[in-house]
C-alpha atoms as a PDB file:
ATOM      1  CA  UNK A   1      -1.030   1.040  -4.624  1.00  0.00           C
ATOM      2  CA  UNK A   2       1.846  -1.058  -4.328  1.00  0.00           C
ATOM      3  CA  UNK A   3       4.606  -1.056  -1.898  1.00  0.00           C
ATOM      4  CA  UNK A   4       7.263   1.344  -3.602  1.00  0.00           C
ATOM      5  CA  UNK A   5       4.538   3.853  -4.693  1.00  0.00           C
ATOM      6  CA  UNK A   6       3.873   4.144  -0.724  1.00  0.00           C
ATOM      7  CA  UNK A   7       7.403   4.781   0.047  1.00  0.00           C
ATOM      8  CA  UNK A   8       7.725   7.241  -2.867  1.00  0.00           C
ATOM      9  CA  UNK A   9       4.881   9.413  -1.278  1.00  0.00           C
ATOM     10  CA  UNK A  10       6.126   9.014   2.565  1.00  0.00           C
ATOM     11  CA  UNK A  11       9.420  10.837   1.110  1.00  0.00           C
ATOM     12  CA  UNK A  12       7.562  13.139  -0.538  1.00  0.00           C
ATOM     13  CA  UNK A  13       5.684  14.536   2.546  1.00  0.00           C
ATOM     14  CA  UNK A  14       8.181  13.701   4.662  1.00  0.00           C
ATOM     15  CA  UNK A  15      11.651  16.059   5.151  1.00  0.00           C
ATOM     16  CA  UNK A  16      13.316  13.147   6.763  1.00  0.00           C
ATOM     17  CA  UNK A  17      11.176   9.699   6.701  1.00  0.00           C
ATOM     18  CA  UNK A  18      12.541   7.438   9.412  1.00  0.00           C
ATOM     19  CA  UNK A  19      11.952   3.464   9.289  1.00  0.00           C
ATOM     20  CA  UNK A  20       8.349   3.927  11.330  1.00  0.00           C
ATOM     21  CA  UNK A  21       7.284   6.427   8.220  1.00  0.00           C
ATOM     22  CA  UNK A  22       8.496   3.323   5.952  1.00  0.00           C
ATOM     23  CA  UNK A  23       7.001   0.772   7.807  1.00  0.00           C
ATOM     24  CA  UNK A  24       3.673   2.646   8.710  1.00  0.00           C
ATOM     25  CA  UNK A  25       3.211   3.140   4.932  1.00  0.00           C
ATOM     26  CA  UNK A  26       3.151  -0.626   3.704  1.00  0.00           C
ATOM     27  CA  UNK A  27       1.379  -1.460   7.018  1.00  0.00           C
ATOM     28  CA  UNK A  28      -2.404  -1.094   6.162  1.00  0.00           C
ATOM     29  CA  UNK A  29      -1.276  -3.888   3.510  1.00  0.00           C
ATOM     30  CA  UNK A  30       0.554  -6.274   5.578  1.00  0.00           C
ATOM     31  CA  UNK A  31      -3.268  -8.635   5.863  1.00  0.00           C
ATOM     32  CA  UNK A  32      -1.333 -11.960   5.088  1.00  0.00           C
ATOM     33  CA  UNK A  33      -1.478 -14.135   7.951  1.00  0.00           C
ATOM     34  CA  UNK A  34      -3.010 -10.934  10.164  1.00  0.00           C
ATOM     35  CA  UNK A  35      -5.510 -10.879  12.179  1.00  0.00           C
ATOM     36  CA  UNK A  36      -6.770  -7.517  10.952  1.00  0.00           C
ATOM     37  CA  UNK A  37      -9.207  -6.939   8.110  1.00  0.00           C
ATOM     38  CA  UNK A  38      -8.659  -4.745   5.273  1.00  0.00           C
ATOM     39  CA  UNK A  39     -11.100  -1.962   6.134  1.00  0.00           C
ATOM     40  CA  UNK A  40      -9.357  -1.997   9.866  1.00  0.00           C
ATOM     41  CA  UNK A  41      -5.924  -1.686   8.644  1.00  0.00           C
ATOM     42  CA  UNK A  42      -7.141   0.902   5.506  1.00  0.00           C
ATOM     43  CA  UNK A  43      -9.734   2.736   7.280  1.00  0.00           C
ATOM     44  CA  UNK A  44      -8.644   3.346  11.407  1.00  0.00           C
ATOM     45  CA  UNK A  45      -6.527   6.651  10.413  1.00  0.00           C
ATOM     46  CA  UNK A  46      -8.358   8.414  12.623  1.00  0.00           C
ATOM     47  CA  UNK A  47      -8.289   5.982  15.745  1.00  0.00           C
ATOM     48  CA  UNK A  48      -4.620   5.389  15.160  1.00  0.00           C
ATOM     49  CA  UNK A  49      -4.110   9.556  15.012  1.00  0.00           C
ATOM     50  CA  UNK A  50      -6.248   9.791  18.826  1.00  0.00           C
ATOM     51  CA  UNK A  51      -4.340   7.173  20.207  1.00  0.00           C
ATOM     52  CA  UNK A  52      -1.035   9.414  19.887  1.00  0.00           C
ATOM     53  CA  UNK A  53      -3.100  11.795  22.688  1.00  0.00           C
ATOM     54  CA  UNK A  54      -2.519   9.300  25.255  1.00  0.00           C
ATOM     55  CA  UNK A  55       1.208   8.841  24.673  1.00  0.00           C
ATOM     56  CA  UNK A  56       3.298  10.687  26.996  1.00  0.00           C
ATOM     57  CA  UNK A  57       5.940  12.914  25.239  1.00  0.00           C
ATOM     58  CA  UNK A  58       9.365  11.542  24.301  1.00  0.00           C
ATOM     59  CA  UNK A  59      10.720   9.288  21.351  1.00  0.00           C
ATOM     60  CA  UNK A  60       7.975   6.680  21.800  1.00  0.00           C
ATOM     61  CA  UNK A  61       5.103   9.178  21.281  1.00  0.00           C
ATOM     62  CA  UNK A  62       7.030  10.740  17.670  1.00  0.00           C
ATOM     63  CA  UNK A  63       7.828   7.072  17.121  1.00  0.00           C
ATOM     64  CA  UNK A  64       4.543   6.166  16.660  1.00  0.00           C
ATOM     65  CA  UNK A  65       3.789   9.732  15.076  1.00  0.00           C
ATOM     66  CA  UNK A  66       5.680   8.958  12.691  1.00  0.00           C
ATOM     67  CA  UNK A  67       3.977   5.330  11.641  1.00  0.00           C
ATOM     68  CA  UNK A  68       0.109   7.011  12.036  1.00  0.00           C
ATOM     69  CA  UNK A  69       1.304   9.810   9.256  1.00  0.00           C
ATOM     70  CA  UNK A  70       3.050   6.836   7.303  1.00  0.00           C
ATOM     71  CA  UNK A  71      -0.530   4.951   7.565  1.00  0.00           C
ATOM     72  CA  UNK A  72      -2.496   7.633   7.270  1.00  0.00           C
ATOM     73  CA  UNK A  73      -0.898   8.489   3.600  1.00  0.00           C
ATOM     74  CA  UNK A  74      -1.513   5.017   2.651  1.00  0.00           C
ATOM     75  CA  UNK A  75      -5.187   4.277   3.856  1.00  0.00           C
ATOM     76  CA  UNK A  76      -8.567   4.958   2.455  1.00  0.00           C
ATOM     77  CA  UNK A  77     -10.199   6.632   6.099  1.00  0.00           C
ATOM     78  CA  UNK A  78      -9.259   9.177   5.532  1.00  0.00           C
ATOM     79  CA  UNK A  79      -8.469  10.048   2.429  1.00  0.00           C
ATOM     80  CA  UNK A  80      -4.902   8.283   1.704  1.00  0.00           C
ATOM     81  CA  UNK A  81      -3.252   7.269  -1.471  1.00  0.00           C
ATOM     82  CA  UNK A  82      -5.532   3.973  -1.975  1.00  0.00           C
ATOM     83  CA  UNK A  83      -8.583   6.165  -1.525  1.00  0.00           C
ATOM     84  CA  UNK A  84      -7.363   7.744  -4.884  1.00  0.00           C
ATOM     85  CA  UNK A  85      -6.353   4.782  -6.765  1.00  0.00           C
ATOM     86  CA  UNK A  86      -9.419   2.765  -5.173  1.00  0.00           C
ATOM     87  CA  UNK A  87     -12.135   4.810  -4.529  1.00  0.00           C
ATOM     88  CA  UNK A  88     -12.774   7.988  -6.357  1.00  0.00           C
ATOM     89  CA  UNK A  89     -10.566  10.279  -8.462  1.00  0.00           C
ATOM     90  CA  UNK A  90     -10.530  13.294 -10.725  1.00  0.00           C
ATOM     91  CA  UNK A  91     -14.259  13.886 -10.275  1.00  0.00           C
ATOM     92  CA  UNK A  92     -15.288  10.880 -11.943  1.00  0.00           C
ATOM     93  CA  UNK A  93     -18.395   9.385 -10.488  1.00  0.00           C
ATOM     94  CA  UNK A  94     -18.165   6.992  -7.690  1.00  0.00           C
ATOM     95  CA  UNK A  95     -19.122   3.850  -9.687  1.00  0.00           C
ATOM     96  CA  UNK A  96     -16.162   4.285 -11.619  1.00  0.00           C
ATOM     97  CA  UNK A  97     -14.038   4.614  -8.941  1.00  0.00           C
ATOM     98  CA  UNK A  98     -10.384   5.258  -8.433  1.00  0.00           C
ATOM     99  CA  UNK A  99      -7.571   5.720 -10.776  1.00  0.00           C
ATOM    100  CA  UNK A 100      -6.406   2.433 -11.062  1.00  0.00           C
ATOM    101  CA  UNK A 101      -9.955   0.695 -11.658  1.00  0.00           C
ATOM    102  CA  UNK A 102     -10.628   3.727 -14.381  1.00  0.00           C
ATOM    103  CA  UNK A 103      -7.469   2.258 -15.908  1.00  0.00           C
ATOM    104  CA  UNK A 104      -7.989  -1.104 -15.403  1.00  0.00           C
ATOM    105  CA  UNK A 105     -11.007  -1.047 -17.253  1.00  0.00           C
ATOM    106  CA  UNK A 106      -9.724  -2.190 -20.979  1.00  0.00           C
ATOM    107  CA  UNK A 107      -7.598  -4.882 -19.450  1.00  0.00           C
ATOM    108  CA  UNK A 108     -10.091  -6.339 -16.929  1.00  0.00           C
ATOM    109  CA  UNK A 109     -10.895  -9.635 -18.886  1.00  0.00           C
ATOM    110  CA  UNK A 110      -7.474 -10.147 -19.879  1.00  0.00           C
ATOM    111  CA  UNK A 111      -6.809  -9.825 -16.389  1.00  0.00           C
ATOM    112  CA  UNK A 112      -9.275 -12.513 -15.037  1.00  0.00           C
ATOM    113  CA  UNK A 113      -7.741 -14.935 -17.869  1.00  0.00           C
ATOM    114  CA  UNK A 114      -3.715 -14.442 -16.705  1.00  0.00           C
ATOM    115  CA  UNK A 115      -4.982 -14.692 -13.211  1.00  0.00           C
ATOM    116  CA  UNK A 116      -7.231 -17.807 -13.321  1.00  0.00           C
ATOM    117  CA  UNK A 117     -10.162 -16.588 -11.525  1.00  0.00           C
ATOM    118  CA  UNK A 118     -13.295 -16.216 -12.422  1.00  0.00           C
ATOM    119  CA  UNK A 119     -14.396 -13.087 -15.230  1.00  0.00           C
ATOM    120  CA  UNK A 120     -16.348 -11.291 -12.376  1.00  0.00           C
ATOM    121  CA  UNK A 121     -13.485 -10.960 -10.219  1.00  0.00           C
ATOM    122  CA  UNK A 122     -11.164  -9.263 -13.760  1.00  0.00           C
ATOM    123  CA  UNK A 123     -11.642  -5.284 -13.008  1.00  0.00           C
ATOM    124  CA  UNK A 124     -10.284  -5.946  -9.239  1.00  0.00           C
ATOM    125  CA  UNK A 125      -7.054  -7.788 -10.728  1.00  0.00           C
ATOM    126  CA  UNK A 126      -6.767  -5.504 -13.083  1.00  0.00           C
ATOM    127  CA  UNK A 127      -6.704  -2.650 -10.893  1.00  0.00           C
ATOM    128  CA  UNK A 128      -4.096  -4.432  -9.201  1.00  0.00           C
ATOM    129  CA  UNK A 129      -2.126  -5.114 -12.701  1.00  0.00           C
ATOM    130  CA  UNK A 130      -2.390  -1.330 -12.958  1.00  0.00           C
ATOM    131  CA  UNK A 131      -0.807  -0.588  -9.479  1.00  0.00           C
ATOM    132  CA  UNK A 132       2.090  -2.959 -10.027  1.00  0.00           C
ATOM    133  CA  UNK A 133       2.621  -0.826 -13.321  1.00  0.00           C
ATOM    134  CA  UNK A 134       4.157   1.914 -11.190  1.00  0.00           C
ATOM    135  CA  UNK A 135       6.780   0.024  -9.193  1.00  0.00           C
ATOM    136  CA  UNK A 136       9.118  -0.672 -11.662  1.00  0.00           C
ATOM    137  CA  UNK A 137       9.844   2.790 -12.545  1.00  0.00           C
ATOM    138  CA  UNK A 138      10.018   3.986  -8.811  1.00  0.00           C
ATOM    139  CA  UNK A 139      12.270   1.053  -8.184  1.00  0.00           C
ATOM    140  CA  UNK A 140      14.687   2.032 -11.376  1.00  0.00           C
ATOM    141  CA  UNK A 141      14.743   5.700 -10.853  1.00  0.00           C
ATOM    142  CA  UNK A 142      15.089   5.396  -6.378  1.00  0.00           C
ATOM    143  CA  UNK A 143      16.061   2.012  -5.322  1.00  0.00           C
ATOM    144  CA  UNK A 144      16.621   2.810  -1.920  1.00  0.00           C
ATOM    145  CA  UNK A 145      12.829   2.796  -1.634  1.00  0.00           C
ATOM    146  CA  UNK A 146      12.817  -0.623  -1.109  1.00  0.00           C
ATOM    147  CA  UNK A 147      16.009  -1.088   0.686  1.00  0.00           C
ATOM    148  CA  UNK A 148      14.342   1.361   3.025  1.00  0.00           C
ATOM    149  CA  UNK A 149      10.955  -0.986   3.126  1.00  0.00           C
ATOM    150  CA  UNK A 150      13.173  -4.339   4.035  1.00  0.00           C
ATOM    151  CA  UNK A 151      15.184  -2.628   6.850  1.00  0.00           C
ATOM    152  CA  UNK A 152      11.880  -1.233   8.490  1.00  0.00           C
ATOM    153  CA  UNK A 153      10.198  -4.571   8.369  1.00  0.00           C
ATOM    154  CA  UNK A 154      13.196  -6.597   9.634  1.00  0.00           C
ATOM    155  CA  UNK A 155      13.309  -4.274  12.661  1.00  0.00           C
ATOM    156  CA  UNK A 156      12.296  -6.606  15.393  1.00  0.00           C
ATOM    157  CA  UNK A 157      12.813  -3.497  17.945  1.00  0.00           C
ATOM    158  CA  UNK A 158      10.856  -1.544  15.659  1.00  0.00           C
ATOM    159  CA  UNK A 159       8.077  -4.137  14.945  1.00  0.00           C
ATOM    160  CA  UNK A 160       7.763  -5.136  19.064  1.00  0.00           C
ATOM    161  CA  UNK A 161       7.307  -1.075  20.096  1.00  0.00           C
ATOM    162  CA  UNK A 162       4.836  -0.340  17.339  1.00  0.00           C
ATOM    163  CA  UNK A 163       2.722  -3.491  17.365  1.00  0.00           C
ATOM    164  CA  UNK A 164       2.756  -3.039  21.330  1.00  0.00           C
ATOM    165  CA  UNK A 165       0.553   0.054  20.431  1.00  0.00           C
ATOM    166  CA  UNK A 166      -1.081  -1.481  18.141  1.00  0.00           C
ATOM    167  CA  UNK A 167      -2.570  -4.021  20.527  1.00  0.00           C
ATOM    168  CA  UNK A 168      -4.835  -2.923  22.716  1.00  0.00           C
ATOM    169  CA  UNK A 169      -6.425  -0.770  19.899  1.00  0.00           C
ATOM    170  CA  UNK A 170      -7.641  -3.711  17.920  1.00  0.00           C
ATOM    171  CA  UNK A 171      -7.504  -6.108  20.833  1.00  0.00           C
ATOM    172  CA  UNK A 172      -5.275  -8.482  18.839  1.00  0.00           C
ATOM    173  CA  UNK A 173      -1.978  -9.999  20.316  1.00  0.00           C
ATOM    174  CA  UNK A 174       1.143  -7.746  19.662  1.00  0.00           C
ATOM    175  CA  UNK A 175       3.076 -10.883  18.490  1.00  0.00           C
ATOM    176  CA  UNK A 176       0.649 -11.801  15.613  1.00  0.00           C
ATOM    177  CA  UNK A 177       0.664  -8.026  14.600  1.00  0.00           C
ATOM    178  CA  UNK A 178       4.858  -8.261  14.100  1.00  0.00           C
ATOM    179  CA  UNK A 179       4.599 -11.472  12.736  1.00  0.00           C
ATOM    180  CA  UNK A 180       2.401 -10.264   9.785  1.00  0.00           C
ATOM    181  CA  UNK A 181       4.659  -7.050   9.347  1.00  0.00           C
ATOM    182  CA  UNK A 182       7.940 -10.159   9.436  1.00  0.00           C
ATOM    183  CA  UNK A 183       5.879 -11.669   6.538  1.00  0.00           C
ATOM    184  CA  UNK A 184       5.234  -8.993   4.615  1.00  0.00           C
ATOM    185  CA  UNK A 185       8.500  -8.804   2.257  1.00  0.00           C
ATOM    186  CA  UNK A 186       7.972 -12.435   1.323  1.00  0.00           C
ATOM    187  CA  UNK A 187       4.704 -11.533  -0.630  1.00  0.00           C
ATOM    188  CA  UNK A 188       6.281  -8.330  -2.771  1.00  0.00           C
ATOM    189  CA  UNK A 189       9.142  -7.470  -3.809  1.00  0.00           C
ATOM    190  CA  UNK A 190      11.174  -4.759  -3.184  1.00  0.00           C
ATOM    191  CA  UNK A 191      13.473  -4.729  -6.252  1.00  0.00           C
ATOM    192  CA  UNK A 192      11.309  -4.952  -9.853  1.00  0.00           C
ATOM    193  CA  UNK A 193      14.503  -4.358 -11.841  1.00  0.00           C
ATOM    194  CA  UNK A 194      12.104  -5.977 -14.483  1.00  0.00           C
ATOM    195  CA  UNK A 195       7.765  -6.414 -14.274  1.00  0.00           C
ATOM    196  CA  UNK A 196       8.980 -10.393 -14.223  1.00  0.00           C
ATOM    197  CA  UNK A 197       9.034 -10.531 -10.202  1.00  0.00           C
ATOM    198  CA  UNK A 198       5.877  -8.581  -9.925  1.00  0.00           C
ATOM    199  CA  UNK A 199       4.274 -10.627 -12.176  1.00  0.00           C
ATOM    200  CA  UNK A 200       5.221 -13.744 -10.121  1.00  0.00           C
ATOM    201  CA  UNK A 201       4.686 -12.260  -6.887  1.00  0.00           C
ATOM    202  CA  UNK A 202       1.415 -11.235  -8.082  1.00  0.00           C
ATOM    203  CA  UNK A 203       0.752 -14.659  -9.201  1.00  0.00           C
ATOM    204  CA  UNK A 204       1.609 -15.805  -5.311  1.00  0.00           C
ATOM    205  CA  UNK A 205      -0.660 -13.526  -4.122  1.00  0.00           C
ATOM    206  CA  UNK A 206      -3.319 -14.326  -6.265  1.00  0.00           C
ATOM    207  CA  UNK A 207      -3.126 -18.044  -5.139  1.00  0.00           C
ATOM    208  CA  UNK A 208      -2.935 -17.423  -1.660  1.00  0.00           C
ATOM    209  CA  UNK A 209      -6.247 -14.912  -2.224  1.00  0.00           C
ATOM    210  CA  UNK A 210      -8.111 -17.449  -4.095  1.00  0.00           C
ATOM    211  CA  UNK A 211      -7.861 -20.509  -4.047  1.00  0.00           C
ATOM    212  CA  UNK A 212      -8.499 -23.065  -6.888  1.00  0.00           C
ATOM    213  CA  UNK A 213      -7.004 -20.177  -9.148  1.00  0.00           C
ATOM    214  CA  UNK A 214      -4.244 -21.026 -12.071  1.00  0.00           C
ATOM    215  CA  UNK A 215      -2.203 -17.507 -12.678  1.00  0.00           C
ATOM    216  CA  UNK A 216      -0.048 -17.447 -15.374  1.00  0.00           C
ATOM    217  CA  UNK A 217       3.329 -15.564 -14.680  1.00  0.00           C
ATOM    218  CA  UNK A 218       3.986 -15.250 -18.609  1.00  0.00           C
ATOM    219  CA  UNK A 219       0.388 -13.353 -19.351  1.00  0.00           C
ATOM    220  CA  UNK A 220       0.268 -11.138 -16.014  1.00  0.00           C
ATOM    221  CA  UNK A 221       4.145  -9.963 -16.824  1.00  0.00           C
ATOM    222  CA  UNK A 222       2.713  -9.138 -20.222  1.00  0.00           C
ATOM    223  CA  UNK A 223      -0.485  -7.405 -18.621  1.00  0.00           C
ATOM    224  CA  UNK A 224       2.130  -5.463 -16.208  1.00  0.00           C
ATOM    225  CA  UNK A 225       3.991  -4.125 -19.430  1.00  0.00           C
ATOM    226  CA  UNK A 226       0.169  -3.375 -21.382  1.00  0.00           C
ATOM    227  CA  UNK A 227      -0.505  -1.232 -18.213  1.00  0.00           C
ATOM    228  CA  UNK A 228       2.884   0.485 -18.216  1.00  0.00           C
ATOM    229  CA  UNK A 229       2.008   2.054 -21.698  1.00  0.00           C
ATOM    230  CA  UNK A 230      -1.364   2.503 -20.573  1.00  0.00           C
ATOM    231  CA  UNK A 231      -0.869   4.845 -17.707  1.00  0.00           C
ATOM    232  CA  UNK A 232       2.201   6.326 -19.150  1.00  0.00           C
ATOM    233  CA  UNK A 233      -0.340   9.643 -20.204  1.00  0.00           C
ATOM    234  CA  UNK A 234      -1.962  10.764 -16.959  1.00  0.00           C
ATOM    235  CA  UNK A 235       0.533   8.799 -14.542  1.00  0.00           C
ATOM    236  CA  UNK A 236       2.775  11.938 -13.297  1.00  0.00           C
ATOM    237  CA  UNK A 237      -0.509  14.210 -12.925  1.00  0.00           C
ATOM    238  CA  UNK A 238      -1.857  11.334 -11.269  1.00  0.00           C
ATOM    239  CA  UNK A 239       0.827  10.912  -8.644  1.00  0.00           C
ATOM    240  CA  UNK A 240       0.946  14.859  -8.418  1.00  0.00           C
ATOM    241  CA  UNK A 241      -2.679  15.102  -6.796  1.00  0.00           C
ATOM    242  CA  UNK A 242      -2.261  12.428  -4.563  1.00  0.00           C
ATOM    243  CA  UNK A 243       0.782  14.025  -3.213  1.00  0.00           C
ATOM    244  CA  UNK A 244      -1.113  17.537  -2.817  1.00  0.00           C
ATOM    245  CA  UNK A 245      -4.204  15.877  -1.273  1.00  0.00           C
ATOM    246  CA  UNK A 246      -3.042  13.460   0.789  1.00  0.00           C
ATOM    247  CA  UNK A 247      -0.214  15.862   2.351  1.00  0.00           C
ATOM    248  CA  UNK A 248      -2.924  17.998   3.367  1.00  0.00           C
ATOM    249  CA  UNK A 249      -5.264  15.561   4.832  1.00  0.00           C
ATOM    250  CA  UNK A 250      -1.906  14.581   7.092  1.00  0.00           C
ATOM    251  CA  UNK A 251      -1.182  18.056   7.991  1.00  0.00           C
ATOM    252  CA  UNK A 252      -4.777  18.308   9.483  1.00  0.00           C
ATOM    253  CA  UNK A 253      -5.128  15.083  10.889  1.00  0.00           C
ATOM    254  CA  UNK A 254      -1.751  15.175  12.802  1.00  0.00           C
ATOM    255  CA  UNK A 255      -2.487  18.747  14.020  1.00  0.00           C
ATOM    256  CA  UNK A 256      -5.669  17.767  15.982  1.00  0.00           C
ATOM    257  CA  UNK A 257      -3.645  15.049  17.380  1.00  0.00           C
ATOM    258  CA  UNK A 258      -1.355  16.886  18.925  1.00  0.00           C
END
């Protein structure tokens, strides 16, 4: 899912989400210019959860609590929000995956065309094209969900304490961990009063992903709209389970971590 879908769910299972919920629920996708890979960032819920055992008690210890339940409800190890959209959903079988490639499926060569890649690559942008179909509604009906996102990731006190953690886990330097989380808002955006900036942000993303590709802004804004209509059916139901599943899979994780 895309960013404002992540900080729609963190409120959800959150009473009172604080900027490390925010920022530990865009996290497993901040990959540009990181030294991470996608499955670490999307799949170490569970190493991220132990490592709170060797915090001592105070507000650095329910600091980071707070980013490992924002992370957790975002990954796909265990089962977070993308494991839903990416994986496997509603019982389906595995090979057709999650609920935003079962979507994707009618718009997948379209998709490869607007994006300029190549036709194999079309049900993974779709997928994509189907995930940026739920910002602008979150964004229209709760803008302070990405007012919320900015703030967290322009924390430099915020970004230095948690990345500081973050360090010795993956053995990466704690400054190239904040720097990605710094990048991060320059790849999204944070306020799709219209699909137009998701479709060229999209586009951006696409040709820093793959290179020699030719999106066209015009055809994936028009895609972003197709999808709109397309989920518009099973889309609240949808975001229902995830919110029922994924809070309990945080309620047990963050219990055996205490």
């Amino acid at each position: 899912m895309f960013p404002l879908a992540h900080a729609w769910l963190i409120e959800r299972l959150v009473p009172a989400a604080t900027p490390a919920h925010y920022l530990g629920c865009i996290w497993p996708d901040m990959l540009f210019g990181s030294p991470l890979s996608h499955h670490q960032s999307h799949g170490s819920g569970i190493l991220l959860a132990d490592a709170i055992k060797g915090l001592p008690d105070g507000p650095a210890r329910d600091e980071f609590r707070a980013f490992v339940a924002g992370v957790l409800s975002h990954g796909s190890e265990p089962r977070g929000f993308d494991w839903y959209s990416d994986e496997q959903y509603g019982g389906r079988a595995v090979s057709e995956r999650g609920y935003a490639f079962q979507q994707a499926r009618p718009i997948a060569d379209d998709a490869a065309s607007a994006c300029g890649v190549a036709r194999d690559l079309g049900w993974w942008k779709a997928h994509n094209i189907v995930e940026n179909a739920f910002e602008r509604r979150f964004y229209l009906s709760a803008p302070h969900l990405g007012d919320s996102l900015a703030a967290a990731c322009v924390d430099e006190p915020l970004r230095s304490r948690i990345a500081s953690v973050l360090a010795p886990i993956f053995g990466q330097p704690a400054e190239e961990l904040s720097g990605a989380m710094l990048r991060f808002p320059s790849v999204v955006t944070f306020a799709p009063a219209t699909a137009r900036p998701l479709a060229e942000k999209y586009a951006e993303q696409t040709r820093i992903k793959h290179a020699g590709s030719a999106p066209d802004v015009a055809a994936i804004e028009r895609l972003i709209l197709r999808a709109e209509e397309l989920i518009a059916p099973t889309r609240d139901a949808y975001l229902a389970d995830c919110e029922a599943d994924v809070g309990r899979m945080i309620r047990a994780v963050l219990t055996d971590a205490e």
